[in-house]
N, C-alpha and C. Protein backbone atom coordinates (compact mmCIF):
# COMPACT_ATOMS: atom_id res chain seq x y z
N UNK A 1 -3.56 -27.94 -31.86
CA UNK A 1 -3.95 -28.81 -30.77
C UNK A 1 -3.77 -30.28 -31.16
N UNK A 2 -4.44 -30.83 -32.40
CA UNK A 2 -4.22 -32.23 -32.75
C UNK A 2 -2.41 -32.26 -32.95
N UNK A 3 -2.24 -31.08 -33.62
CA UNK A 3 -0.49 -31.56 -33.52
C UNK A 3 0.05 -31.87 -32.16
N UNK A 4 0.02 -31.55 -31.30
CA UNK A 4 0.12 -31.51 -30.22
C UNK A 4 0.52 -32.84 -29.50
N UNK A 5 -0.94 -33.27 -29.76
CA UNK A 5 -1.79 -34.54 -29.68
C UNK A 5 -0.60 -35.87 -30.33
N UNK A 6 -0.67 -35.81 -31.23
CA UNK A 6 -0.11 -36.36 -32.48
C UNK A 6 1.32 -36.53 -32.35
N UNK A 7 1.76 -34.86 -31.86
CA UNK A 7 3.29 -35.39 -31.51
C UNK A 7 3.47 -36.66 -30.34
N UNK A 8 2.95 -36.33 -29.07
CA UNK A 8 3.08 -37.43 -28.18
C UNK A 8 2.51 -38.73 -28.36
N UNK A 9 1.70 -38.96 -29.45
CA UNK A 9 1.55 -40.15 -29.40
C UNK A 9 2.62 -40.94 -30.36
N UNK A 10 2.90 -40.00 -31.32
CA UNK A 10 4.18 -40.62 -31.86
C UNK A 10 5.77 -41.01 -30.87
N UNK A 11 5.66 -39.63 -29.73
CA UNK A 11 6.82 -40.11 -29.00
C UNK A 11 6.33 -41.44 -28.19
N UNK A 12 5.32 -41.30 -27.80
CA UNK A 12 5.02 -42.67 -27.14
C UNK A 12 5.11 -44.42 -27.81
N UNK A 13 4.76 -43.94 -28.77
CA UNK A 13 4.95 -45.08 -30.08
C UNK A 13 6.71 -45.56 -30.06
N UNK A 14 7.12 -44.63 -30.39
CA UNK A 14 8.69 -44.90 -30.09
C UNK A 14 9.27 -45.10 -29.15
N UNK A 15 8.69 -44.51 -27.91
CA UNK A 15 9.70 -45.30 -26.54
C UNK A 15 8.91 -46.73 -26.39
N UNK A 16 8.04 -46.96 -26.70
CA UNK A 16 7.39 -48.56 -26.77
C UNK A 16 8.31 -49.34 -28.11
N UNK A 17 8.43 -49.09 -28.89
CA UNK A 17 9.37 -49.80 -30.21
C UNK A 17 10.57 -50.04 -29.42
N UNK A 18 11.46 -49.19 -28.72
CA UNK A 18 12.50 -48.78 -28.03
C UNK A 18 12.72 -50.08 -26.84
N UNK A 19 11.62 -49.96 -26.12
CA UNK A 19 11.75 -50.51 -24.95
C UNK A 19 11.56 -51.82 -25.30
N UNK A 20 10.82 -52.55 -26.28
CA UNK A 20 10.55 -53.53 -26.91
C UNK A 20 12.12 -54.02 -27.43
N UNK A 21 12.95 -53.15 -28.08
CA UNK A 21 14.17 -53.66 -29.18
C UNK A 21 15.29 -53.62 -28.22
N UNK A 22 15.59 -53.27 -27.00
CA UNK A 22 16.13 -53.37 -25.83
C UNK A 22 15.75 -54.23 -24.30
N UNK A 23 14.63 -54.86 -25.02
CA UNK A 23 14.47 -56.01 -23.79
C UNK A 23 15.35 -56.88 -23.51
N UNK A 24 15.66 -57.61 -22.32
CA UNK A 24 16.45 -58.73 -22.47
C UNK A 24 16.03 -59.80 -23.04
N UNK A 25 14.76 -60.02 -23.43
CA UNK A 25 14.35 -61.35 -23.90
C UNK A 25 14.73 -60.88 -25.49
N UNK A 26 14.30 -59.60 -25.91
CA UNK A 26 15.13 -59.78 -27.53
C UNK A 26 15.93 -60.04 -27.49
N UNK A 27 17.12 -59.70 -26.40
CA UNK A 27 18.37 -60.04 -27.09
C UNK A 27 18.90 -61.51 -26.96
N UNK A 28 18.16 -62.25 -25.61
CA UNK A 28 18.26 -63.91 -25.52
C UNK A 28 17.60 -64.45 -27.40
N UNK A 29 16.90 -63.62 -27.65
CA UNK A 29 15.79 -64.30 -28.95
C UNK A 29 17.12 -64.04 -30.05
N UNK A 30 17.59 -62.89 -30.51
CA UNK A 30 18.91 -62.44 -31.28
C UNK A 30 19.72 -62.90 -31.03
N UNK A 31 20.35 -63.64 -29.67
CA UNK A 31 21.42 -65.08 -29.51
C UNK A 31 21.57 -65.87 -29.79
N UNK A 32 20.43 -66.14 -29.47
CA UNK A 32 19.86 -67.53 -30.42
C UNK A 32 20.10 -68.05 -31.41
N UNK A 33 19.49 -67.02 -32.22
CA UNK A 33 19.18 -66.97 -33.98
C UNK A 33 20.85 -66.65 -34.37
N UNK A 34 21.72 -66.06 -33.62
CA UNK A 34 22.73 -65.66 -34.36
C UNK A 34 24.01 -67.11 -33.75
N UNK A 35 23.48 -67.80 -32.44
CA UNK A 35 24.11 -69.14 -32.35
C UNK A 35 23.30 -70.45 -33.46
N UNK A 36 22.50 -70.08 -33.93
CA UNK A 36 21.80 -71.24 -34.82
C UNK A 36 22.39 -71.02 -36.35
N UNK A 37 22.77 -70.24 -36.49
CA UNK A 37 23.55 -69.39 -38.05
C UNK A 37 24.67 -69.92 -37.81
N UNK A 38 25.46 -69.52 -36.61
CA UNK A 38 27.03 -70.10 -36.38
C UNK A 38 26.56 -71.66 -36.61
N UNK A 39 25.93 -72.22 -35.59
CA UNK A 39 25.84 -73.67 -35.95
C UNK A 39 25.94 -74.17 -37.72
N UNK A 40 25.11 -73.31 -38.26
CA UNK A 40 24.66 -73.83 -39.55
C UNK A 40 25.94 -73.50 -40.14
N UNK A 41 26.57 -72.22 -40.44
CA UNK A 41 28.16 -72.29 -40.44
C UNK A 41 29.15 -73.02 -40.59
N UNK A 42 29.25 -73.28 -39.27
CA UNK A 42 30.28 -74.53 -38.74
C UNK A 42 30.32 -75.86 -39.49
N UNK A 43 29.27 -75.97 -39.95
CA UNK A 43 28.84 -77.18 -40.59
C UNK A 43 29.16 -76.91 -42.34
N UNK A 44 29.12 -75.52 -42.69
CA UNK A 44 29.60 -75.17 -43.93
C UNK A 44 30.81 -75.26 -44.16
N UNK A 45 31.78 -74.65 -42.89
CA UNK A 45 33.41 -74.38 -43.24
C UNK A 45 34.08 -75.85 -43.41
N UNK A 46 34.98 -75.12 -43.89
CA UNK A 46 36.13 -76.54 -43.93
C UNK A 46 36.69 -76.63 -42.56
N UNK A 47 37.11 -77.55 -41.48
CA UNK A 47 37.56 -77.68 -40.17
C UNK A 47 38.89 -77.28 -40.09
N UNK A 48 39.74 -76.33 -40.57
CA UNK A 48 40.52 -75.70 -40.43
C UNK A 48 40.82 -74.65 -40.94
N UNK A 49 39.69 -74.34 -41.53
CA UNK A 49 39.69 -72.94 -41.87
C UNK A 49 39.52 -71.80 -40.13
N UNK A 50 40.26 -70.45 -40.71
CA UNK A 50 39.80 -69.11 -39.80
C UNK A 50 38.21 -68.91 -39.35
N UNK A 51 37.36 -69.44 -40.49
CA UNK A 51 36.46 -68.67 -39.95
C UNK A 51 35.88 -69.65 -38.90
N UNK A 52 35.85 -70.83 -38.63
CA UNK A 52 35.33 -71.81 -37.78
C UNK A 52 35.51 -71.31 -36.41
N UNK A 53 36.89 -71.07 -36.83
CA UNK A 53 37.72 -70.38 -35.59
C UNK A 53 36.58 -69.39 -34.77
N UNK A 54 36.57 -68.40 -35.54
CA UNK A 54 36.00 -67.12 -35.51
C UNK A 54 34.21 -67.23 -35.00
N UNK A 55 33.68 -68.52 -35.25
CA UNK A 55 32.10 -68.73 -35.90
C UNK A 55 32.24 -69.70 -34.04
N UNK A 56 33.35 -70.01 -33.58
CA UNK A 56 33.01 -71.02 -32.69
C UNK A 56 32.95 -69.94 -31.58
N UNK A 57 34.05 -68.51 -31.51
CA UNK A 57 34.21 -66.96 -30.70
C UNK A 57 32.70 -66.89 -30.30
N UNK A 58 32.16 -66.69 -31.81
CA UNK A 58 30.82 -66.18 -31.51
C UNK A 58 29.38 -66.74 -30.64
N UNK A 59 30.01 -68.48 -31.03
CA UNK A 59 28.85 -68.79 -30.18
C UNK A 59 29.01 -68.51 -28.91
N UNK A 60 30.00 -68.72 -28.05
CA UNK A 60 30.46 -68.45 -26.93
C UNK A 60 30.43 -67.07 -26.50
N UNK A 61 30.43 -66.11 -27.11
CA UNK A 61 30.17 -64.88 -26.92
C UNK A 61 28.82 -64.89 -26.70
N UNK A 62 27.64 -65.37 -27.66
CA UNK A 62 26.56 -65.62 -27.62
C UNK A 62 25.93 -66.21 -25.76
N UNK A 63 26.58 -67.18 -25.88
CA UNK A 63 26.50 -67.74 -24.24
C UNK A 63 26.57 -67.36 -23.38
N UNK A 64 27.74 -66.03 -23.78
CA UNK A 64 27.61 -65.58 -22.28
C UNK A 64 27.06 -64.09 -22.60
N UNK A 65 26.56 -63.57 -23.27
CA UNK A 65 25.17 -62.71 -23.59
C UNK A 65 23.63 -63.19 -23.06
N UNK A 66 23.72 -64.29 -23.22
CA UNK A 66 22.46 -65.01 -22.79
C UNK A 66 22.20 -64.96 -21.23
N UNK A 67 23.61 -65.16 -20.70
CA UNK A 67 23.82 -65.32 -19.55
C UNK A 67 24.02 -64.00 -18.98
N UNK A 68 24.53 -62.80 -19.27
CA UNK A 68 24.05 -61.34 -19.03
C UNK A 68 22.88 -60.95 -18.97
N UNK A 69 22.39 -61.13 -19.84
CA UNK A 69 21.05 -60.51 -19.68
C UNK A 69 20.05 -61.18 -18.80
N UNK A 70 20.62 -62.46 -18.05
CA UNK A 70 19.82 -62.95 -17.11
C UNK A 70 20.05 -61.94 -15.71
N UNK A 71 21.19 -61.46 -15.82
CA UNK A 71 21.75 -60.82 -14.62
C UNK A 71 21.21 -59.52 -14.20
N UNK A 72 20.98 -58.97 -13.37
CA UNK A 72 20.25 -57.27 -12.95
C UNK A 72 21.09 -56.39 -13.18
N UNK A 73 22.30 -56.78 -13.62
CA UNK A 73 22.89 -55.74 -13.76
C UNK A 73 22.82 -54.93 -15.79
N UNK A 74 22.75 -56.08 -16.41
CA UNK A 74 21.56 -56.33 -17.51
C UNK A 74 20.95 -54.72 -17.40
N UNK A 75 19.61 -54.80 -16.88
CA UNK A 75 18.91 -53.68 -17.07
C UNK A 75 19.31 -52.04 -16.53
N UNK A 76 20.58 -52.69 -15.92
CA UNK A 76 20.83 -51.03 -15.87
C UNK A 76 21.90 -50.32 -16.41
N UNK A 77 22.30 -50.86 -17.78
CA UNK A 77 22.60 -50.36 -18.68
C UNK A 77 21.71 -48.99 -19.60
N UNK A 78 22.07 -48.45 -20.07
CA UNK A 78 21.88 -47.31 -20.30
C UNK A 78 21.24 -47.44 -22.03
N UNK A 79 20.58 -46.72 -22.03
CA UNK A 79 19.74 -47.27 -23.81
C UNK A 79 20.31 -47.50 -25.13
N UNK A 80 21.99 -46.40 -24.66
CA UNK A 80 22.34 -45.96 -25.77
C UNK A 80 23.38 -46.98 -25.99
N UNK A 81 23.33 -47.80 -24.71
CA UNK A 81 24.44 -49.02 -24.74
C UNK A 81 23.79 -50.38 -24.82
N UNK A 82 22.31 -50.59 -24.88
CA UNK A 82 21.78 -51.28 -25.58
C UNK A 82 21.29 -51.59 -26.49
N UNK A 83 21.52 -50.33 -27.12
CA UNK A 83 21.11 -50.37 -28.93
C UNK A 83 22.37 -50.41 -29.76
N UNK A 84 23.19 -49.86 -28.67
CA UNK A 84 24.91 -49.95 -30.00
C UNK A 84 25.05 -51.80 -29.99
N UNK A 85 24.63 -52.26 -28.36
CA UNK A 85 24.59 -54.02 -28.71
C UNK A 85 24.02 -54.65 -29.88
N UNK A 86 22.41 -53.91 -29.79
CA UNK A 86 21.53 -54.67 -30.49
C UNK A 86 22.64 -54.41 -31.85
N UNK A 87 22.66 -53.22 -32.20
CA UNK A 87 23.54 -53.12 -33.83
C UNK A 87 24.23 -53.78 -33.92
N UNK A 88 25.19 -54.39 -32.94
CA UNK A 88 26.40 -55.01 -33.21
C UNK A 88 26.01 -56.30 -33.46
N UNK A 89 24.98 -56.84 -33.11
CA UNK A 89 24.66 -58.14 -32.97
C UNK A 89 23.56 -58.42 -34.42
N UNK A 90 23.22 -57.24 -34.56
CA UNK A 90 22.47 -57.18 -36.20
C UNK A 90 23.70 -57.21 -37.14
N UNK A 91 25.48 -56.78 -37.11
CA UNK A 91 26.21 -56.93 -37.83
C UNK A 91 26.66 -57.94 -37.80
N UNK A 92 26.74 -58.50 -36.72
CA UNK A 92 27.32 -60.18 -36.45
C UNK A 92 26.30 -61.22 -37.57
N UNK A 93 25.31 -60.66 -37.06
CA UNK A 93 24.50 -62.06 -37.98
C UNK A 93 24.37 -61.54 -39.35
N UNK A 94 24.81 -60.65 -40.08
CA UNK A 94 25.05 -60.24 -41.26
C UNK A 94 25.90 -60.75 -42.02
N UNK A 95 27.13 -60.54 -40.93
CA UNK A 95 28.70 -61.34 -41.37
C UNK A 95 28.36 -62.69 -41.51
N UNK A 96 27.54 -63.56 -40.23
CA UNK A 96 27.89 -64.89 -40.82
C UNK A 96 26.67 -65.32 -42.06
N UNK A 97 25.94 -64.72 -42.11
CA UNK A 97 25.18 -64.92 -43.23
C UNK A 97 25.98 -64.85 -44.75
N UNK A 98 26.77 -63.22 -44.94
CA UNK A 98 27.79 -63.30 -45.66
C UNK A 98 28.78 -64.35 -45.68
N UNK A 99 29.48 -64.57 -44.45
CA UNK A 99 30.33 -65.94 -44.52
C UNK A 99 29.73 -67.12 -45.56
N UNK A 100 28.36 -67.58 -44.74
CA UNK A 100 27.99 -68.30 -44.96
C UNK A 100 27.71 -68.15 -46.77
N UNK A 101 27.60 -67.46 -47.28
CA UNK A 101 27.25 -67.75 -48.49
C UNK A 101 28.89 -67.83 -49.48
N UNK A 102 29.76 -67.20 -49.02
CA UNK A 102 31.32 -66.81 -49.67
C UNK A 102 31.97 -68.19 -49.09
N UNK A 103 31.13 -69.34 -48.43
CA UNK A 103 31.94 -70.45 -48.38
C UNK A 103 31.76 -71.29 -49.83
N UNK A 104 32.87 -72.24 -50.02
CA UNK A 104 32.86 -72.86 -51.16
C UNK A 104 32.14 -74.17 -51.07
N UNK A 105 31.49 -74.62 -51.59
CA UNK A 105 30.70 -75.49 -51.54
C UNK A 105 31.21 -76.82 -51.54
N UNK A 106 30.51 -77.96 -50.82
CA UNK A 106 31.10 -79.65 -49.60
C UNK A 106 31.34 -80.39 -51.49
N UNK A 107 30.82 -79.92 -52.61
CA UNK A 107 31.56 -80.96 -53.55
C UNK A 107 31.71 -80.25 -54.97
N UNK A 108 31.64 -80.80 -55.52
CA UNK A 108 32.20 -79.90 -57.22
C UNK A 108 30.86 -80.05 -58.27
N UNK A 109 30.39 -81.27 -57.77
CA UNK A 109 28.96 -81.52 -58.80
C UNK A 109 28.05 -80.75 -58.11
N UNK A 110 27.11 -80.49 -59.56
CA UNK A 110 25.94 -79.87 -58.90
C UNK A 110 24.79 -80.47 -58.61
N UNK A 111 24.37 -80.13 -57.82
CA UNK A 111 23.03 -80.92 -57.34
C UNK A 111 21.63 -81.16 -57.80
């Protein structure tokens, strides 16, 4: 009986985590944070390097994510196509974090 019990409150626990990590306001909040990384970025690369290139894609991609999820059509996406986003957008800000550290540093002395 407590198993019972126990199971559904765990499923309930998880479609609340769920519905929480698929809101549109997380993913405006995960735009954000992953256009404030590009910013910080941009400011790392050299101005003709690829990845600037690549780091400037993203904010703009970012922009108009922001701007989706303002839209109704937004929520009627399907769960399994809002969590492959959320992942993708947890790999994005991975990469430029990686970028960001595999850039070579603005002088030769150390600080």
């Amino acid at each position: 009986m407590f198993g019972w019990i126990k199971g559904k409150m765990d499923n309930a626990k998880e479609r609340i985590r769920i519905a929480k990590e698929i809101n549109p306001k997380s993913f405006r909040v995960m735009a954000r944070e992953i256009s404030e990384l590009a910013d910080a970025c941009s400011q790392v690369c050299s101005p003709e390097s690829e990845l600037l290139q690549r780091v400037e894609r993203i904010k703009s991609e970012m922009e108009q994510l922001t701007e989706l999820t303002r839209q109704p059509e937004f929520r009627k996406l399907s769960v399994q196509r809002k969590m492959e986003l959320r992942q993708s957008l947890i790999q994005s800000k991975e990469q430029i974090l990686e970028s960001m550290q595999a850039a070579p540093s603005p002088t030769k002395l150390i600080q």
